[in-house]
N, C-alpha and C. Protein backbone atom coordinates (compact mmCIF):
# COMPACT_ATOMS: atom_id res chain seq x y z
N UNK A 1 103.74 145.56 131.76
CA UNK A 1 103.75 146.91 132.29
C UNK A 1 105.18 147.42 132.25
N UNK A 2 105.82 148.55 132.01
CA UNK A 2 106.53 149.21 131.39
C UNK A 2 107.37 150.08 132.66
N UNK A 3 108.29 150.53 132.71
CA UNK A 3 108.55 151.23 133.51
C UNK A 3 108.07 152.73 133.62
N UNK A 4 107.63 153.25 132.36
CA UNK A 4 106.77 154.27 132.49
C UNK A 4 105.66 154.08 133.44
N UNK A 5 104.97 153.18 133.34
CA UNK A 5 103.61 152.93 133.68
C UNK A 5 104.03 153.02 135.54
N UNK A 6 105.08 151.81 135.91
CA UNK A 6 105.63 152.11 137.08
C UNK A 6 105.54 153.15 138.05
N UNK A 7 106.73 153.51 137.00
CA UNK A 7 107.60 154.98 138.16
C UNK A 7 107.29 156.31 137.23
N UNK A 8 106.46 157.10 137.89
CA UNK A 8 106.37 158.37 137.31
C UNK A 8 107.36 159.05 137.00
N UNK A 9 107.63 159.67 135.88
CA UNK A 9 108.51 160.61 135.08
C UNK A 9 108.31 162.22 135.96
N UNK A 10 109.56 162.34 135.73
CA UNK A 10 110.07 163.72 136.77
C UNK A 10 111.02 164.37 135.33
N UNK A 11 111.82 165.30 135.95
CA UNK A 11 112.73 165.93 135.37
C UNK A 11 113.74 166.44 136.25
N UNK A 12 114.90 165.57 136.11
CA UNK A 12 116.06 166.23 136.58
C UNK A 12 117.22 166.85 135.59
N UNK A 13 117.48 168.08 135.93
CA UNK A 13 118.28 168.63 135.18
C UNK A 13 118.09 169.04 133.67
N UNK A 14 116.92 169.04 133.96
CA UNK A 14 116.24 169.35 132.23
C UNK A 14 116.26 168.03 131.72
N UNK A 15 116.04 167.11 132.04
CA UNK A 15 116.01 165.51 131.21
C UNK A 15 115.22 164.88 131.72
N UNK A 16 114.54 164.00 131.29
CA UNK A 16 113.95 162.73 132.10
C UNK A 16 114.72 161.43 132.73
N UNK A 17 114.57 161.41 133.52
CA UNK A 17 115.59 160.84 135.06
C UNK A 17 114.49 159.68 134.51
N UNK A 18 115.77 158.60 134.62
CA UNK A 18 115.61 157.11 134.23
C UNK A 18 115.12 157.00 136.50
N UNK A 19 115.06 155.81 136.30
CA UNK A 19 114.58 154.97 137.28
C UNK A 19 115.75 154.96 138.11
N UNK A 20 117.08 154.64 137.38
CA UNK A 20 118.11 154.63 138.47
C UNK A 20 117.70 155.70 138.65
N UNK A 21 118.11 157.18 138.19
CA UNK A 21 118.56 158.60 138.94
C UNK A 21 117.80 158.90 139.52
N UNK A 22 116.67 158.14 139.63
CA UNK A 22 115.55 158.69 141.12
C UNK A 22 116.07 158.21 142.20
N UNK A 23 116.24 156.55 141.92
CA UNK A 23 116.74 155.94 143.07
C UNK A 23 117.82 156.63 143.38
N UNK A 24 119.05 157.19 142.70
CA UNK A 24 120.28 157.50 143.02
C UNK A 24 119.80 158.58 143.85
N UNK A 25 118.80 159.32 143.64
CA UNK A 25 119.03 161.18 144.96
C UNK A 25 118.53 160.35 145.96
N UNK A 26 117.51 159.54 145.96
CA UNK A 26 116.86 158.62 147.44
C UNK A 26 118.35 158.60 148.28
N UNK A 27 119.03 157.33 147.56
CA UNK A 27 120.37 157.26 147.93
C UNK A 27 121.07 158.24 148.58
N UNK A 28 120.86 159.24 148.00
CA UNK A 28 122.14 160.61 148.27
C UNK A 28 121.22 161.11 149.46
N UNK A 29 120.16 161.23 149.65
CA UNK A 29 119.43 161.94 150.61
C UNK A 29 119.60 160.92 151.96
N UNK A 30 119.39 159.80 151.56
CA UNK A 30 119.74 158.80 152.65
C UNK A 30 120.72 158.67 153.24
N UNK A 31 121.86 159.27 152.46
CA UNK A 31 123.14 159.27 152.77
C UNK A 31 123.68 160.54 153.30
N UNK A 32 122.41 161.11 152.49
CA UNK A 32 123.21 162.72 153.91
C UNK A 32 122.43 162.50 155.20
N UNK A 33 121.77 161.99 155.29
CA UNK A 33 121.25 161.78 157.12
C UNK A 33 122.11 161.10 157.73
N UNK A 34 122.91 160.68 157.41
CA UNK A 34 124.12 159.51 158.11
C UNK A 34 125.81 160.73 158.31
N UNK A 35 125.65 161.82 157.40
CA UNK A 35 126.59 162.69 157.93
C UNK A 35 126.27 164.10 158.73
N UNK A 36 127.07 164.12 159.86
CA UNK A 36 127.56 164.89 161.08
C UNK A 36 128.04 166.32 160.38
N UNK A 37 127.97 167.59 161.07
CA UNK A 37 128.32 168.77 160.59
C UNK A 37 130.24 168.30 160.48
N UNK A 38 130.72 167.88 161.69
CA UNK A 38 131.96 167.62 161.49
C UNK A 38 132.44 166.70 160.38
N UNK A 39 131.75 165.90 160.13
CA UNK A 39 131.90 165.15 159.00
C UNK A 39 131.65 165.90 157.37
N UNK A 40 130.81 166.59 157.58
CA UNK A 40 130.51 167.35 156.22
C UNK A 40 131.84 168.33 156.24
N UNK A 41 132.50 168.79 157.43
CA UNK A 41 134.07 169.57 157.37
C UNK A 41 135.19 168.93 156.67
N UNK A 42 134.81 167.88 157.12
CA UNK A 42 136.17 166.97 156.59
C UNK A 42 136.02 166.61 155.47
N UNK A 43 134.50 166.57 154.94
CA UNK A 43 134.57 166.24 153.49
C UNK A 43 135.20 167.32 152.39
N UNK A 44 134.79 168.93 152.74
CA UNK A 44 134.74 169.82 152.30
C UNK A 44 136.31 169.90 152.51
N UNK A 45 137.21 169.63 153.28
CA UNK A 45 138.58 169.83 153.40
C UNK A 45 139.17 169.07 152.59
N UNK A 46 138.54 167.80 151.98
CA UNK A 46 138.96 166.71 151.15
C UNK A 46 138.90 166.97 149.90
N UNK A 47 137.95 168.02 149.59
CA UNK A 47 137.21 168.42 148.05
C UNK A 47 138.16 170.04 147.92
N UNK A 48 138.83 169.91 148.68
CA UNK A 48 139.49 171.68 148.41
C UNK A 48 140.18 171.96 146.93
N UNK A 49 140.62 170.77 146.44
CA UNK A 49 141.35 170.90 145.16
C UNK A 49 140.42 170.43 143.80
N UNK A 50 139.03 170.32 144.33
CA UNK A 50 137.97 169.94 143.47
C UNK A 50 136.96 171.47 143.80
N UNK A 51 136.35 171.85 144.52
CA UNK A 51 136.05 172.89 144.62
C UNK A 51 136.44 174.34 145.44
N UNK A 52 136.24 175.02 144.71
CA UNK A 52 137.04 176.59 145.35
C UNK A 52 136.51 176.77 146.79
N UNK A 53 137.45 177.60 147.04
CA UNK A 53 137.85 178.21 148.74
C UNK A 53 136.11 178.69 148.46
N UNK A 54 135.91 179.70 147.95
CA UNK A 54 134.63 180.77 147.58
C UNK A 54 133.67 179.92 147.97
N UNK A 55 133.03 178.81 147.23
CA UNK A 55 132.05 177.70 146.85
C UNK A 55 132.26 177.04 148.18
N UNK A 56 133.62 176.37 148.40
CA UNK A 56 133.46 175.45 149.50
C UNK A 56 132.91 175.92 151.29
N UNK A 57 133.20 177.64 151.32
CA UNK A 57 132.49 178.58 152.43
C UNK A 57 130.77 178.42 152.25
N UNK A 58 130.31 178.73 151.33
CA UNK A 58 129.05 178.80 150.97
C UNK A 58 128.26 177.49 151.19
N UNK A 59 129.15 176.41 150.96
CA UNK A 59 128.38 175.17 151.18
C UNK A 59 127.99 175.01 153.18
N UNK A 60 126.54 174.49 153.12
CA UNK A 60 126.48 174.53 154.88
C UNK A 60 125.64 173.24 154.95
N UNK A 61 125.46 172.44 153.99
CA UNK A 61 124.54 171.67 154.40
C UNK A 61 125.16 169.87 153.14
N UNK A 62 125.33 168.90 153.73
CA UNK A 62 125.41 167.72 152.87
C UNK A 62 124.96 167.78 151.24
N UNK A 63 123.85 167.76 151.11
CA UNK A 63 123.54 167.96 149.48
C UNK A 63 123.47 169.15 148.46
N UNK A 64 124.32 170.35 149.64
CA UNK A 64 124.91 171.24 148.57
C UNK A 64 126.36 171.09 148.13
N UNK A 65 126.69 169.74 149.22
CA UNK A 65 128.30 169.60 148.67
C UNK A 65 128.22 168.78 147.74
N UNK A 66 127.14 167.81 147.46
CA UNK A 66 126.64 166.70 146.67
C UNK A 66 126.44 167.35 145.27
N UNK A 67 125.63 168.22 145.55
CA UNK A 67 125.37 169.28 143.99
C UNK A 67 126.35 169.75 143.55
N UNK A 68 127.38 169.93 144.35
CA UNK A 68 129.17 170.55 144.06
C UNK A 68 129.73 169.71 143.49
N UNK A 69 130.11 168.31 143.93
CA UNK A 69 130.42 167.55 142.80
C UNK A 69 129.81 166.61 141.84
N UNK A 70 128.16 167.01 141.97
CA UNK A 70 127.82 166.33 140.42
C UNK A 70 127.95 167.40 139.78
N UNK A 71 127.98 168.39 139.40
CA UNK A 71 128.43 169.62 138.93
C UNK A 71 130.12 169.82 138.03
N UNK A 72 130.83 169.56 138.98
CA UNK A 72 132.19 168.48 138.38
C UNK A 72 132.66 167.58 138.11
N UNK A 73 131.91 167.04 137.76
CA UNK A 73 131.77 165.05 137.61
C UNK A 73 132.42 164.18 138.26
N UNK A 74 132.86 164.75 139.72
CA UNK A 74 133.16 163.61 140.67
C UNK A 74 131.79 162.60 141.17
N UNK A 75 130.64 162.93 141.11
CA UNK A 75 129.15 162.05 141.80
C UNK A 75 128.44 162.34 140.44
N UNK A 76 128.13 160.92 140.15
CA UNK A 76 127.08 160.79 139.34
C UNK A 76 126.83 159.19 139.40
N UNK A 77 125.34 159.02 139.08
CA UNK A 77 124.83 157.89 138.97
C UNK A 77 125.15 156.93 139.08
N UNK A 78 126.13 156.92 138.29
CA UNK A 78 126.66 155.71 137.28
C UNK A 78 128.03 155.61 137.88
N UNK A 79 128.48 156.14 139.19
CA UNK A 79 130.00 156.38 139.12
C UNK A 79 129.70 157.02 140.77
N UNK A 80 129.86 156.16 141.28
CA UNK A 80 129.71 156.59 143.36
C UNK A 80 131.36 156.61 144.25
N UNK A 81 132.33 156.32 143.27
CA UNK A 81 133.40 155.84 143.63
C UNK A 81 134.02 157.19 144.85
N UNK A 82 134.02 158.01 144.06
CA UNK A 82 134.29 159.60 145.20
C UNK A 82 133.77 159.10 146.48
N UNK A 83 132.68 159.37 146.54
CA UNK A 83 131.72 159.56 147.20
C UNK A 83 131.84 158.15 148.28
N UNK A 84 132.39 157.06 148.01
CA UNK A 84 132.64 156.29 148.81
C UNK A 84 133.88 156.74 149.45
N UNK A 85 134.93 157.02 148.85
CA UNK A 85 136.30 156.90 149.27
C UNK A 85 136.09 158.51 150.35
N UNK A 86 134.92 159.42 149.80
CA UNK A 86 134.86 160.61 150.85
C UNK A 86 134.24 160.23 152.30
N UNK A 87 133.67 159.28 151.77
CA UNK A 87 132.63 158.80 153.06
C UNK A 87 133.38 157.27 154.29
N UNK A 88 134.35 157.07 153.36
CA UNK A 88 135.21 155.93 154.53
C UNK A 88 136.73 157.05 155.08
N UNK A 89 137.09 158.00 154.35
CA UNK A 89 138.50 158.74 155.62
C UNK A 89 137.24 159.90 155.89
N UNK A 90 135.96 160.32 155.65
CA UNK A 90 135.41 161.53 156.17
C UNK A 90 134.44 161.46 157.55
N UNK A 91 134.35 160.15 157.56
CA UNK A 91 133.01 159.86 158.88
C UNK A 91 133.13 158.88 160.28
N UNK A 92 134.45 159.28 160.65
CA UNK A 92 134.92 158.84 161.57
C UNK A 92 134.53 157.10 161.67
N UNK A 93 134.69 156.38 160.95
CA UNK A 93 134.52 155.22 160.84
C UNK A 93 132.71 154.63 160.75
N UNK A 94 131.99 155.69 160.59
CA UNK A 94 130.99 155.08 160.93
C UNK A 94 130.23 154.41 159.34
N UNK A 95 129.87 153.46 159.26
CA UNK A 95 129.87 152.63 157.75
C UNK A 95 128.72 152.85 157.53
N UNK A 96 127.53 153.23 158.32
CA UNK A 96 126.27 153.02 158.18
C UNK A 96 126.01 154.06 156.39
N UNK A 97 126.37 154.89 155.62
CA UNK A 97 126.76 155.30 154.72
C UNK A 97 126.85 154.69 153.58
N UNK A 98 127.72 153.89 153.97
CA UNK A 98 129.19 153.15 152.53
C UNK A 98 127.78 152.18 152.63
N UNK A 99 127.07 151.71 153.65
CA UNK A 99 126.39 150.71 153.23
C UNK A 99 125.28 150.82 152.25
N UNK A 100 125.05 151.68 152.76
CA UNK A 100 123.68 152.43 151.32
C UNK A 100 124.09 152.53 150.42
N UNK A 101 125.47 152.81 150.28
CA UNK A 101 126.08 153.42 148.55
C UNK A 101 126.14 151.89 148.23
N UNK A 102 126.34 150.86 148.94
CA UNK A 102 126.99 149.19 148.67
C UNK A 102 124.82 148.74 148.03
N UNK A 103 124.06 149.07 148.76
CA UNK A 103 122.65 148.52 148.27
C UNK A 103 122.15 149.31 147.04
N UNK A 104 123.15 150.49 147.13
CA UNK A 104 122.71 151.31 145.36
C UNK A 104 123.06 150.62 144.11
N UNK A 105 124.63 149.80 144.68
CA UNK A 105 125.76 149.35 143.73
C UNK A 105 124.80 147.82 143.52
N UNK A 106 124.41 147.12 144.62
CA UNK A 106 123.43 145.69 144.04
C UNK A 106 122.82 145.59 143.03
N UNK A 107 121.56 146.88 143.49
CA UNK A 107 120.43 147.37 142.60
C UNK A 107 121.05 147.66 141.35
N UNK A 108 121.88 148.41 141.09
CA UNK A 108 122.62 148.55 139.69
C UNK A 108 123.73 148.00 139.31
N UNK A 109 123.97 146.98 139.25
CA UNK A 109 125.54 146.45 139.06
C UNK A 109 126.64 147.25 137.79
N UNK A 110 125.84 147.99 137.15
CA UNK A 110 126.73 148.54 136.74
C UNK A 110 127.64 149.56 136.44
N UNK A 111 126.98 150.28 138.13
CA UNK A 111 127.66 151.11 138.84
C UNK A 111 129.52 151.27 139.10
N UNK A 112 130.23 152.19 138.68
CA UNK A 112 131.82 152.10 138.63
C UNK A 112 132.03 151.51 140.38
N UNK A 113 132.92 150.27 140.49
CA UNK A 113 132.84 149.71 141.37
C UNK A 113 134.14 150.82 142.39
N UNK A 114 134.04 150.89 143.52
CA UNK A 114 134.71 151.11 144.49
C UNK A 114 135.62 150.33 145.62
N UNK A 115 136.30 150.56 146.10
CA UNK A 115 136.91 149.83 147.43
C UNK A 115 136.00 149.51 148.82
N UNK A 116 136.50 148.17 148.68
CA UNK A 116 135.47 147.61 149.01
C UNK A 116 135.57 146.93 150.70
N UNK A 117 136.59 147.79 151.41
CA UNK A 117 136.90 147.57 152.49
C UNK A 117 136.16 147.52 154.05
N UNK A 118 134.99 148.20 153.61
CA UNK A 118 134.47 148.03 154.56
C UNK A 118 133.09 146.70 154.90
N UNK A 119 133.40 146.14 153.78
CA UNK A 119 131.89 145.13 153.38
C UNK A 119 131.57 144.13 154.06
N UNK A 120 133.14 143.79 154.76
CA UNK A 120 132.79 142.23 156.18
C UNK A 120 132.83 143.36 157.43
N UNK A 121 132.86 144.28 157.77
CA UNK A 121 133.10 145.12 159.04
C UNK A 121 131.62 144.94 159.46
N UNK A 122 131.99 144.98 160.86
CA UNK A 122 131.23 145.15 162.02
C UNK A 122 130.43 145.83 162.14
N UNK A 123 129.47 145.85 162.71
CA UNK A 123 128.92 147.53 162.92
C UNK A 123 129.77 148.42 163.58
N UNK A 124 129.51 149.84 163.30
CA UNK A 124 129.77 150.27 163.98
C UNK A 124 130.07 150.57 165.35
N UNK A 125 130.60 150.89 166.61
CA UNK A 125 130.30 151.23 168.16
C UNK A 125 131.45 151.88 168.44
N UNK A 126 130.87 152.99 169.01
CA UNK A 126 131.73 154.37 169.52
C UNK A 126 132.31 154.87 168.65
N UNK A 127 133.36 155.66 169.16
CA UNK A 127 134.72 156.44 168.12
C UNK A 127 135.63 155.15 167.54
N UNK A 128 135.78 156.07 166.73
CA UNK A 128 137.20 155.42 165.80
C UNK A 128 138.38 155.83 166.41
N UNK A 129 139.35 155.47 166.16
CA UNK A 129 140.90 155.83 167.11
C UNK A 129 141.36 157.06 165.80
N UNK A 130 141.68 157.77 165.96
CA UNK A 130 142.08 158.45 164.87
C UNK A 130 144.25 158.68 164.93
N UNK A 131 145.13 158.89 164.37
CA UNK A 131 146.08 158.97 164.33
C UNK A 131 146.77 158.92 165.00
N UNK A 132 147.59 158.28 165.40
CA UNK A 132 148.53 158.13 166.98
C UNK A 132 148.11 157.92 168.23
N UNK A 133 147.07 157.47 167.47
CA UNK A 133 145.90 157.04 168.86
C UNK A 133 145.88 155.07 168.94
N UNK A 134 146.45 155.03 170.23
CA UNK A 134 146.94 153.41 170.59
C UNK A 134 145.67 152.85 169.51
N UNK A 135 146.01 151.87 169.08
CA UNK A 135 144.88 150.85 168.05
C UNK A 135 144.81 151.01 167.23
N UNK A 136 144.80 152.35 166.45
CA UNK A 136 144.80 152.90 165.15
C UNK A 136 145.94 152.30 164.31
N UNK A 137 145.72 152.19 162.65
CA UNK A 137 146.86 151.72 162.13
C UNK A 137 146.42 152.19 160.70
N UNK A 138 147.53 152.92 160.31
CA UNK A 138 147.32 153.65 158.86
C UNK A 138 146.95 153.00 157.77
N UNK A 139 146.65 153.17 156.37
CA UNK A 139 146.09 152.59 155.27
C UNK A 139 147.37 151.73 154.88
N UNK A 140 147.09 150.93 154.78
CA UNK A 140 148.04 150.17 154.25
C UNK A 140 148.45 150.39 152.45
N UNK A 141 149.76 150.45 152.39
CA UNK A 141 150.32 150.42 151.35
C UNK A 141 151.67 149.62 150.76
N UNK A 142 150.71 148.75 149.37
CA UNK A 142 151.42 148.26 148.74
C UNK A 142 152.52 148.91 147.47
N UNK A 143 153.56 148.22 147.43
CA UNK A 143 154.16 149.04 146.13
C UNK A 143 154.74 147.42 145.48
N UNK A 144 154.41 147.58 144.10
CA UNK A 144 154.70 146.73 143.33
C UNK A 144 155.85 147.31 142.39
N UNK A 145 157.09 146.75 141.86
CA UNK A 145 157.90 146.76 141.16
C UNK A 145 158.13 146.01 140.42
N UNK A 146 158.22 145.95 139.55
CA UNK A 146 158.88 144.87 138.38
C UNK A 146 159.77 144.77 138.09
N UNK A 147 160.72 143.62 137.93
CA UNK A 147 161.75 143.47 137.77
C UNK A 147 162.03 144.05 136.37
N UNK A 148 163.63 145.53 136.70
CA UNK A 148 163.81 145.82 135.21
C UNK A 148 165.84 145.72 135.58
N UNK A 149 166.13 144.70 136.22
CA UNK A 149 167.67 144.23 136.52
C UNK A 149 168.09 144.92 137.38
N UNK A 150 169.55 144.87 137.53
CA UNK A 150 170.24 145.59 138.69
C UNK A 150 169.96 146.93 138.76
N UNK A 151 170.35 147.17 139.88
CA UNK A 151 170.14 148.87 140.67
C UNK A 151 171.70 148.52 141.25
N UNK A 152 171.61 150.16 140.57
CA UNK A 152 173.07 151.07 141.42
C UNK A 152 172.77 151.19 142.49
N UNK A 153 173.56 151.05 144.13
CA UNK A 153 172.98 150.98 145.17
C UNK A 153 174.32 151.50 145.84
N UNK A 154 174.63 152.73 145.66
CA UNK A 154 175.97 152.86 146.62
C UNK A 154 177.03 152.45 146.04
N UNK A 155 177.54 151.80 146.42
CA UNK A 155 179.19 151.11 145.97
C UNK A 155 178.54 149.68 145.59
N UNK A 156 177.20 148.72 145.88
CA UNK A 156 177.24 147.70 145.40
C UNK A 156 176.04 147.48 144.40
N UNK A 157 175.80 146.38 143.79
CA UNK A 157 174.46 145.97 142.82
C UNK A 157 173.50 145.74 143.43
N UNK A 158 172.16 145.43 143.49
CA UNK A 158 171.03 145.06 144.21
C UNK A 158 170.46 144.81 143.26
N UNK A 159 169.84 143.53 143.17
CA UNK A 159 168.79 143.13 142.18
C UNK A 159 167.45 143.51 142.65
N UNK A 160 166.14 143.98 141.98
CA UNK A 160 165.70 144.18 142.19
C UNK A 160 164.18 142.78 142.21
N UNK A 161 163.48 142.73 142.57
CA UNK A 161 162.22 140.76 142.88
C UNK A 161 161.46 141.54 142.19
């Protein structure tokens, strides 16, 4: 038995939607019940240099911001990576989200992989500490250099590791 025979044929976007891209809107629909009006703000404040002032007013609801960027090829199928990184600084810590996008990424392994920071975390409980808020502690950042010899440093040399 065939996957035709399976899963009934639809049409998305004028095409016939493979098996993932059904599963993928399940996904996306599942995943907008897990975001908050305030949360859909912060996403839309995140997407300002991906979609216009104009467009980004008009949007009022989760899967018209979703249609906004499969539209610009930040969300698609095959490629959830946005869409994670919008959904871990946009939803006040709450993972229940990232986890659905993480059971989309199983089902398809060959989904563009994402950061993967939230995958041993806890559940969720209560607020998140947000910025200068005792407990809180910013993204951590690495910087790698390679050694290309001395540096001018003032009046002396400094090698650089």
């Amino acid at each position: 038995m065939g996957n035709s025979e399976v899963f009934p044929s639809f049409t998305l976007m004028g095409k016939m939607a493979t098996e993932q891209q059904h599963f993928f809107r399940e996904i996306l629909l599942e995943v907008s019940h897990q975001i908050d009006q305030n949360d859909l703000q912060k996403m839309k404040f995140m997407c300002q240099d991906i979609i216009k002032k104009r467009q980004s007013e008009k949007i009022t609801d989760v899967l018209e911001l979703f249609t906004a960027l499969e539209e610009r090829g930040k969300l698609e199928y095959n490629n959830v990576s946005f869409l994670k990184t919008l959904l871990m600084y946009c939803t006040s810590g709450k993972i229940n989200g990232l986890r659905v996008l993480e059971r989309y990424e199983q089902r398809y392994p060959g989904v563009a992989p994402a950061n993967d920071v939230y995958r041993n975390a806890p559940p969720f409980q209560g607020s998140a500490p947000g910025p200068g808020v005792p407990g809180s502690q910013p993204p951590q950042v690495v910087y790698v250099v390679q050694n290309q010899g001395p540096v001018q440093n003032g009046d002396r040399t400094t090698q650089r590791m």
